[in-house]
PDB file of N, CA and C in Angstrom:
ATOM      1  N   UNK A   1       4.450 -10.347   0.522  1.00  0.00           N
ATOM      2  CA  UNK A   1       4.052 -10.450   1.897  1.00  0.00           C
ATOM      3  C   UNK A   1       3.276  -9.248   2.363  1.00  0.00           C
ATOM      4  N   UNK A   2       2.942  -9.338   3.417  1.00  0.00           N
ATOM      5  CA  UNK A   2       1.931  -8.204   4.354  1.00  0.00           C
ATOM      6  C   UNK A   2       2.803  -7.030   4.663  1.00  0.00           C
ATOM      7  N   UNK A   3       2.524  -5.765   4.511  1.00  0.00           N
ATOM      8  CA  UNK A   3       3.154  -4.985   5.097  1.00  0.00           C
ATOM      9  C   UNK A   3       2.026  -4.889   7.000  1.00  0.00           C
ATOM     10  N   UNK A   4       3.896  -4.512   7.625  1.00  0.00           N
ATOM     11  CA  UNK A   4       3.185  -3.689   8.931  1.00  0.00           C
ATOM     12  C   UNK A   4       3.209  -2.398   8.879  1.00  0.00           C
ATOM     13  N   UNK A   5       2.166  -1.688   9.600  1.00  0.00           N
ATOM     14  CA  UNK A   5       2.411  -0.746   9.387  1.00  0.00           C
ATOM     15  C   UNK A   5       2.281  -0.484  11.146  1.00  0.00           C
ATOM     16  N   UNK A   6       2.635   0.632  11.331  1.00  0.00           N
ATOM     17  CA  UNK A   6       2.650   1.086  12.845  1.00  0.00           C
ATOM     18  C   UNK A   6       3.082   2.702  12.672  1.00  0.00           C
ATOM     19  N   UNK A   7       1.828   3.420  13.569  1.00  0.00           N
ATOM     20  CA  UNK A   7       1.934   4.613  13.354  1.00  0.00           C
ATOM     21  C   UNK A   7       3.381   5.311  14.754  1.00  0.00           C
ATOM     22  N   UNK A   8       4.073   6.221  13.701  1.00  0.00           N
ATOM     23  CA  UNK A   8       5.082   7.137  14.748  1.00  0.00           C
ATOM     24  C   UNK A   8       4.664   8.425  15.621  1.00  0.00           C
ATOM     25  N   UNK A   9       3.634   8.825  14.685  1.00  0.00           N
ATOM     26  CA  UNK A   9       3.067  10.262  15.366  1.00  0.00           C
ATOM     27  C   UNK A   9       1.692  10.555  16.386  1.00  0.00           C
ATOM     28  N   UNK A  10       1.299   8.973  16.872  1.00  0.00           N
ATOM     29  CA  UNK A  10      -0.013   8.868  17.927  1.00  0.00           C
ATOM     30  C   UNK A  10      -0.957   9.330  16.619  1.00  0.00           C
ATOM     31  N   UNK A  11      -1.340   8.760  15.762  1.00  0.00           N
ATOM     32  CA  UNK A  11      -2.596   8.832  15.061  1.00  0.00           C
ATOM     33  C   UNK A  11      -3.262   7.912  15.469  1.00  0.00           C
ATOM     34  N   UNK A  12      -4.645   8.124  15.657  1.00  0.00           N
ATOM     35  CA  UNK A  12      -5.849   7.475  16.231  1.00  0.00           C
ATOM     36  C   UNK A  12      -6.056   6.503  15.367  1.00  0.00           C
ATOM     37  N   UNK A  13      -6.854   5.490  15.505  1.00  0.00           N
ATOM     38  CA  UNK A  13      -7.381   3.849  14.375  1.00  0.00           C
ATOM     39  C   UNK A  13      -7.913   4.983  13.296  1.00  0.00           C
ATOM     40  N   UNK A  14      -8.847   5.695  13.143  1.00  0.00           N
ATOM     41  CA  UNK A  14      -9.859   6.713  12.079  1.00  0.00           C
ATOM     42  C   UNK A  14      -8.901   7.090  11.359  1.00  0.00           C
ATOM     43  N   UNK A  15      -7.647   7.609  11.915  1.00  0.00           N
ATOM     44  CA  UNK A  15      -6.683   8.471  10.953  1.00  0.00           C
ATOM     45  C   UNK A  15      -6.035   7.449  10.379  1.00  0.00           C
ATOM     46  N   UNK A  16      -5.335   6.202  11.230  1.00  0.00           N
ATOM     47  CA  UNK A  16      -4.907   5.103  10.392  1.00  0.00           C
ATOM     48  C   UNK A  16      -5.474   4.514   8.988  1.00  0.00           C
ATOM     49  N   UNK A  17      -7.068   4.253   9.836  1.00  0.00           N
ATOM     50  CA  UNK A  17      -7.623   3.799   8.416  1.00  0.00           C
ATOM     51  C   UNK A  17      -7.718   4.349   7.481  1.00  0.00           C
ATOM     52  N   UNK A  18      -7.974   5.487   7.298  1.00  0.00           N
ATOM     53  CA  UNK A  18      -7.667   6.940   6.399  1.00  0.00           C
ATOM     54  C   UNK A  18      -6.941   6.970   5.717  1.00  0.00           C
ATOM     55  N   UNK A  19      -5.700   7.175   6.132  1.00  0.00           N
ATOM     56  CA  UNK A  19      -4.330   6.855   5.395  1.00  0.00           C
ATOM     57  C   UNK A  19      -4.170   5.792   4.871  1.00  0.00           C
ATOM     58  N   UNK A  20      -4.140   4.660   5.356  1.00  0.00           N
ATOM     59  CA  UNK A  20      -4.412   3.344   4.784  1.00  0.00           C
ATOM     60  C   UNK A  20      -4.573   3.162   3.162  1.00  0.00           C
ATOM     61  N   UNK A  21      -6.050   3.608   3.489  1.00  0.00           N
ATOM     62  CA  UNK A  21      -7.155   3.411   2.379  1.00  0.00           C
ATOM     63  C   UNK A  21      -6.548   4.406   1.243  1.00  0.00           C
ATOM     64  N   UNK A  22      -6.353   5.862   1.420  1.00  0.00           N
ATOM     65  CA  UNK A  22      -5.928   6.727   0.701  1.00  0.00           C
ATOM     66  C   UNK A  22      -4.511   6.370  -0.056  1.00  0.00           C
ATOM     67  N   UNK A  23      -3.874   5.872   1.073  1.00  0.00           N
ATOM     68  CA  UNK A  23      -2.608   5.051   0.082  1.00  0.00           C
ATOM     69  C   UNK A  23      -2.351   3.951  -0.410  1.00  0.00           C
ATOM     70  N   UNK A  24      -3.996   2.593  -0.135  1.00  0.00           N
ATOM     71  CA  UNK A  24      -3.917   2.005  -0.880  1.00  0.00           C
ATOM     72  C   UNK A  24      -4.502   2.288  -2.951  1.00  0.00           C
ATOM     73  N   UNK A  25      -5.201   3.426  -2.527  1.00  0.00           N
ATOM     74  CA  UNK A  25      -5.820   3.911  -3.691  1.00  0.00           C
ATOM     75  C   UNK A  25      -4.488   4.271  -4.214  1.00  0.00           C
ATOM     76  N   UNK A  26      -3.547   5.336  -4.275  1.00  0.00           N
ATOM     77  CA  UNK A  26      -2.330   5.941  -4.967  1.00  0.00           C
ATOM     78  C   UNK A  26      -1.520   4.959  -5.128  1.00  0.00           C
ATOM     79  N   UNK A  27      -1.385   3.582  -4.288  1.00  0.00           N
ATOM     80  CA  UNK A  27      -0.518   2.548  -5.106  1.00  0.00           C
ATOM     81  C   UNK A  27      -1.116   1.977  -6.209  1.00  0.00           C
ATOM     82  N   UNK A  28      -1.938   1.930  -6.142  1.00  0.00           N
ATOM     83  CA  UNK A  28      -2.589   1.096  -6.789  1.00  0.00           C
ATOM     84  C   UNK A  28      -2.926   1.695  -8.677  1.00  0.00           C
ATOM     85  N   UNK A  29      -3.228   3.233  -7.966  1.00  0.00           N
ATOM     86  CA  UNK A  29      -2.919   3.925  -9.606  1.00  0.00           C
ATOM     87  C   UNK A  29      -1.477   4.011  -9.791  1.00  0.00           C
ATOM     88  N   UNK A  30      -0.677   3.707  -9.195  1.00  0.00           N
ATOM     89  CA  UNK A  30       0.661   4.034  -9.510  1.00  0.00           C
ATOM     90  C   UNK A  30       1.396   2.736 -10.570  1.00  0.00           C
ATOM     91  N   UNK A  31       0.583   1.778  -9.283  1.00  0.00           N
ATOM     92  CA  UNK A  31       1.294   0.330  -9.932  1.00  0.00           C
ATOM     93  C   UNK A  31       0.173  -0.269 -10.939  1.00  0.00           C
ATOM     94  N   UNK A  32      -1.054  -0.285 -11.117  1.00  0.00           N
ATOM     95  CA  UNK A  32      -1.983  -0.969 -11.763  1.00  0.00           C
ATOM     96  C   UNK A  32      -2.055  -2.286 -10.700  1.00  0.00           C
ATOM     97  N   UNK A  33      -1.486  -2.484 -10.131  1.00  0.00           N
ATOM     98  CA  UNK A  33      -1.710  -3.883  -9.039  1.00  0.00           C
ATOM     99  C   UNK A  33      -3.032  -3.429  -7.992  1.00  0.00           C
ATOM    100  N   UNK A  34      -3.689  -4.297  -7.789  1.00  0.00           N
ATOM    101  CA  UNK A  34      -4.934  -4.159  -6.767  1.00  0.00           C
ATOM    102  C   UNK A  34      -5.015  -5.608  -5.586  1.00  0.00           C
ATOM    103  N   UNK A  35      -4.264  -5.181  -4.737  1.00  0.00           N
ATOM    104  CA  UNK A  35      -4.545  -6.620  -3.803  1.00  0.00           C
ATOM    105  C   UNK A  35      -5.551  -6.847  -3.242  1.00  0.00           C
ATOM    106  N   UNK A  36      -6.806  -6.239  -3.550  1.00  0.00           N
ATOM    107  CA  UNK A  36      -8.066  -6.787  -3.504  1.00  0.00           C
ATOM    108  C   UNK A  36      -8.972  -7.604  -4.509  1.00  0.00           C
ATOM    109  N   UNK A  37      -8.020  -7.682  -5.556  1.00  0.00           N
ATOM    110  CA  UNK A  37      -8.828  -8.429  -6.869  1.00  0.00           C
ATOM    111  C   UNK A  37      -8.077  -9.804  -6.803  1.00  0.00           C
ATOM    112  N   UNK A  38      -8.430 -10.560  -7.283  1.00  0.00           N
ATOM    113  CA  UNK A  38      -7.971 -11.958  -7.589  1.00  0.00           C
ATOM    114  C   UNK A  38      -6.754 -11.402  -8.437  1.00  0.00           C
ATOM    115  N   UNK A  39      -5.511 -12.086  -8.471  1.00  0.00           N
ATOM    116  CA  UNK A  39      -4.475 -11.911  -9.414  1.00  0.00           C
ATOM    117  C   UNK A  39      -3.542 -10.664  -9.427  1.00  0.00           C
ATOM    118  N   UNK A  40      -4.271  -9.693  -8.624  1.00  0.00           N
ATOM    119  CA  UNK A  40      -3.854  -7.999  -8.580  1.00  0.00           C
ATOM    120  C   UNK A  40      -4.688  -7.691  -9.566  1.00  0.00           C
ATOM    121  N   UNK A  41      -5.467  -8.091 -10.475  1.00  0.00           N
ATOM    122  CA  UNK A  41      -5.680  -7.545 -11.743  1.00  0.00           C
ATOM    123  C   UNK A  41      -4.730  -6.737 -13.260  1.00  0.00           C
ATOM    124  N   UNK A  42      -3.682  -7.817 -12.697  1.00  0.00           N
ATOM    125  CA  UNK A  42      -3.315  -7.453 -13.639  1.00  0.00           C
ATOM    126  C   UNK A  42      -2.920  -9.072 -14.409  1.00  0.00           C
ATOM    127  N   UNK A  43      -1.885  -8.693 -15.641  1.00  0.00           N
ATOM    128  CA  UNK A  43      -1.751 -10.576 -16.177  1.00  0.00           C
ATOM    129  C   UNK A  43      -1.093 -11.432 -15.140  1.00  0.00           C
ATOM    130  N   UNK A  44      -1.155 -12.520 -15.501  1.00  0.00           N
ATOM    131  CA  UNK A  44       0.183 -13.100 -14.540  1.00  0.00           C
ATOM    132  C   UNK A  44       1.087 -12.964 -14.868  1.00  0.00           C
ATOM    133  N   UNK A  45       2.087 -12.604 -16.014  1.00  0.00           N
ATOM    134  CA  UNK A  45       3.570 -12.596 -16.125  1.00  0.00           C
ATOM    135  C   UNK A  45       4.064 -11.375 -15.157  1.00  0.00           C
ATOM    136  N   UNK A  46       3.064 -10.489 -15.251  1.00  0.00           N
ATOM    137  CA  UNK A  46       3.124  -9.084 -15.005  1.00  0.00           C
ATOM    138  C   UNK A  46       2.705  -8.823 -13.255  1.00  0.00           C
ATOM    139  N   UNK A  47       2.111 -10.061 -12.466  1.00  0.00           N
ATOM    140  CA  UNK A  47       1.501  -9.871 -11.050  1.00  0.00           C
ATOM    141  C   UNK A  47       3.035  -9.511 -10.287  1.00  0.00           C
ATOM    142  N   UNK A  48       4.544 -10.260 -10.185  1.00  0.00           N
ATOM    143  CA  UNK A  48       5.198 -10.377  -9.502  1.00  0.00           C
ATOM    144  C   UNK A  48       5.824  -8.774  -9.879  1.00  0.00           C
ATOM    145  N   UNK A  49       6.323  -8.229 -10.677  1.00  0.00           N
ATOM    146  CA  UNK A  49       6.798  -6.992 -10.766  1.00  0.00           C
ATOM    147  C   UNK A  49       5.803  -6.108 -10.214  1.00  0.00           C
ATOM    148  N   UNK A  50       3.879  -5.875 -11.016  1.00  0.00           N
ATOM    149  CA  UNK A  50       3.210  -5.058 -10.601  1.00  0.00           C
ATOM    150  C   UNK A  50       2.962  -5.001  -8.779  1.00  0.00           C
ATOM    151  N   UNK A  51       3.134  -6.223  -8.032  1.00  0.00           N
ATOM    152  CA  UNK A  51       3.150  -5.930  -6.704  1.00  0.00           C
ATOM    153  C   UNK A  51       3.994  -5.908  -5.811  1.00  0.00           C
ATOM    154  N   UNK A  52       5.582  -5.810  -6.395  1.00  0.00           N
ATOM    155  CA  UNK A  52       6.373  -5.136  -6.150  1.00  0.00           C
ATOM    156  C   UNK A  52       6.377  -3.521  -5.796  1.00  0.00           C
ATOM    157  N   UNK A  53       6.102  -3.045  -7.113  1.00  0.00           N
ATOM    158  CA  UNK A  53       5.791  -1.536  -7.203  1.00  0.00           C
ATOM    159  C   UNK A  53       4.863  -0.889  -6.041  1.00  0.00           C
ATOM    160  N   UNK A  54       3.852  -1.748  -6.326  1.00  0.00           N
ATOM    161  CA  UNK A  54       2.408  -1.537  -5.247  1.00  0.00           C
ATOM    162  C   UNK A  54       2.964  -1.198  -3.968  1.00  0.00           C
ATOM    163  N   UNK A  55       3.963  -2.384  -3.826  1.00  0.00           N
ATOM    164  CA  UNK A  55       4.447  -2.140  -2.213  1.00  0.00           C
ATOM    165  C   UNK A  55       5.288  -0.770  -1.698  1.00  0.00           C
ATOM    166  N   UNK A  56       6.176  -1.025  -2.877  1.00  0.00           N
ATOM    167  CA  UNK A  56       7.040   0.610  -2.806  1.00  0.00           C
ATOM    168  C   UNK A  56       6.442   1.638  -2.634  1.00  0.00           C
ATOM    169  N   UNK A  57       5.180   1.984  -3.161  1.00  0.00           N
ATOM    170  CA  UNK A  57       4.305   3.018  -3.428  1.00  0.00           C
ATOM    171  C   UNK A  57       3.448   3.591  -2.243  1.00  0.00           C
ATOM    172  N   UNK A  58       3.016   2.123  -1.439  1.00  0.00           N
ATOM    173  CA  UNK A  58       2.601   2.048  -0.254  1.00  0.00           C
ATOM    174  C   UNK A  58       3.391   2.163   0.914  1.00  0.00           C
ATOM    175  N   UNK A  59       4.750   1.744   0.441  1.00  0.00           N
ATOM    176  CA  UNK A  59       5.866   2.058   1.694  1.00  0.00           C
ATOM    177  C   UNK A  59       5.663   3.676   1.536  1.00  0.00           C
ATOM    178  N   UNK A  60       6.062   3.928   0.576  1.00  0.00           N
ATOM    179  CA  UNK A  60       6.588   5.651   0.683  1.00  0.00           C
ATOM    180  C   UNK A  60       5.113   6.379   0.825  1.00  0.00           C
ATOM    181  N   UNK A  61       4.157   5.859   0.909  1.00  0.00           N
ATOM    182  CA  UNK A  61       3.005   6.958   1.200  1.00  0.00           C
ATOM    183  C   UNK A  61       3.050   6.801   2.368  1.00  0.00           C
ATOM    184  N   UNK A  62       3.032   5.687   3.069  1.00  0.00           N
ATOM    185  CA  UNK A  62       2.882   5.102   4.417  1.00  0.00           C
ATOM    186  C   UNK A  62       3.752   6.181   5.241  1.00  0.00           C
ATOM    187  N   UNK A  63       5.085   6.044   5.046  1.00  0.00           N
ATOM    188  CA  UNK A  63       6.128   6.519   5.522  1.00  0.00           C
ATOM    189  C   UNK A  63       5.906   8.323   5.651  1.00  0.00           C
ATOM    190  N   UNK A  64       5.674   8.951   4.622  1.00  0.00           N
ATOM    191  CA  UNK A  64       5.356  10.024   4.402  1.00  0.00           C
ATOM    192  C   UNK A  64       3.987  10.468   5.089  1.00  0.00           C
ATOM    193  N   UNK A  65       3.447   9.984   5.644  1.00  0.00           N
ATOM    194  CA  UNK A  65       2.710  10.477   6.404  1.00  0.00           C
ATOM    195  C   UNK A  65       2.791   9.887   8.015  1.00  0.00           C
ATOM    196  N   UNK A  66       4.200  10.011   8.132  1.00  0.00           N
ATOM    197  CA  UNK A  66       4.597   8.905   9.843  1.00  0.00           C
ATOM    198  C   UNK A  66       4.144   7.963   9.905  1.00  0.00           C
ATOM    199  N   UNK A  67       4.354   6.866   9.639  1.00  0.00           N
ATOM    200  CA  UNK A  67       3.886   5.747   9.729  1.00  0.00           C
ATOM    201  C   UNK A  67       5.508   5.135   9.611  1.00  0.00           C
ATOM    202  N   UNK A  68       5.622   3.741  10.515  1.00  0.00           N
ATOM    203  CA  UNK A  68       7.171   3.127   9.953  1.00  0.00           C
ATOM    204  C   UNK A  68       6.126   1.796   9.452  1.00  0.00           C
ATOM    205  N   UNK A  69       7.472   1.298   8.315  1.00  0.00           N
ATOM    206  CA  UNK A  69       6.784  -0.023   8.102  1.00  0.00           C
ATOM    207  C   UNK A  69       7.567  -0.369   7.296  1.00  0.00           C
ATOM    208  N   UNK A  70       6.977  -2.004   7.964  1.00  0.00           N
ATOM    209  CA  UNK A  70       8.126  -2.831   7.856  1.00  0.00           C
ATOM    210  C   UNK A  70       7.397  -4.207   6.963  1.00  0.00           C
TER     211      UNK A  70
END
């Protein structure tokens, strides 16, 4: 599913998207999953675990830079 994200510390849309983007890049090397490619790019046996990870990766960057999300 979609993460929400919602900033805690009054960061502006620029800084949101920022972060965003920056922590969709570090999940994405973390997990090999890409939710911009068809499939994640990765196999299919391997999509449901690899975007698992993705998400974790993206929670805790998210989070770590004030952001809650849910």
């Amino acid at each position: 599913g979609d993460l929400f994200v919602y900033p805690k510390n009054g960061q502006s849309d620029q800084q949101q998207a920022t972060d965003k983007f920056q922590c969709h890049q570090w999940a994405h090397q973390q997990s090999g999953f890409d939710p911009t490619v068809s499939g994640g790019g990765v196999p299919p046996e391997q999509n449901g675990s690899a975007h698992a990870a993705y998400n974790r990766a993206m929670i805790a960057c998210l989070e770590g830079r004030g952001y809650s999300v849910k």
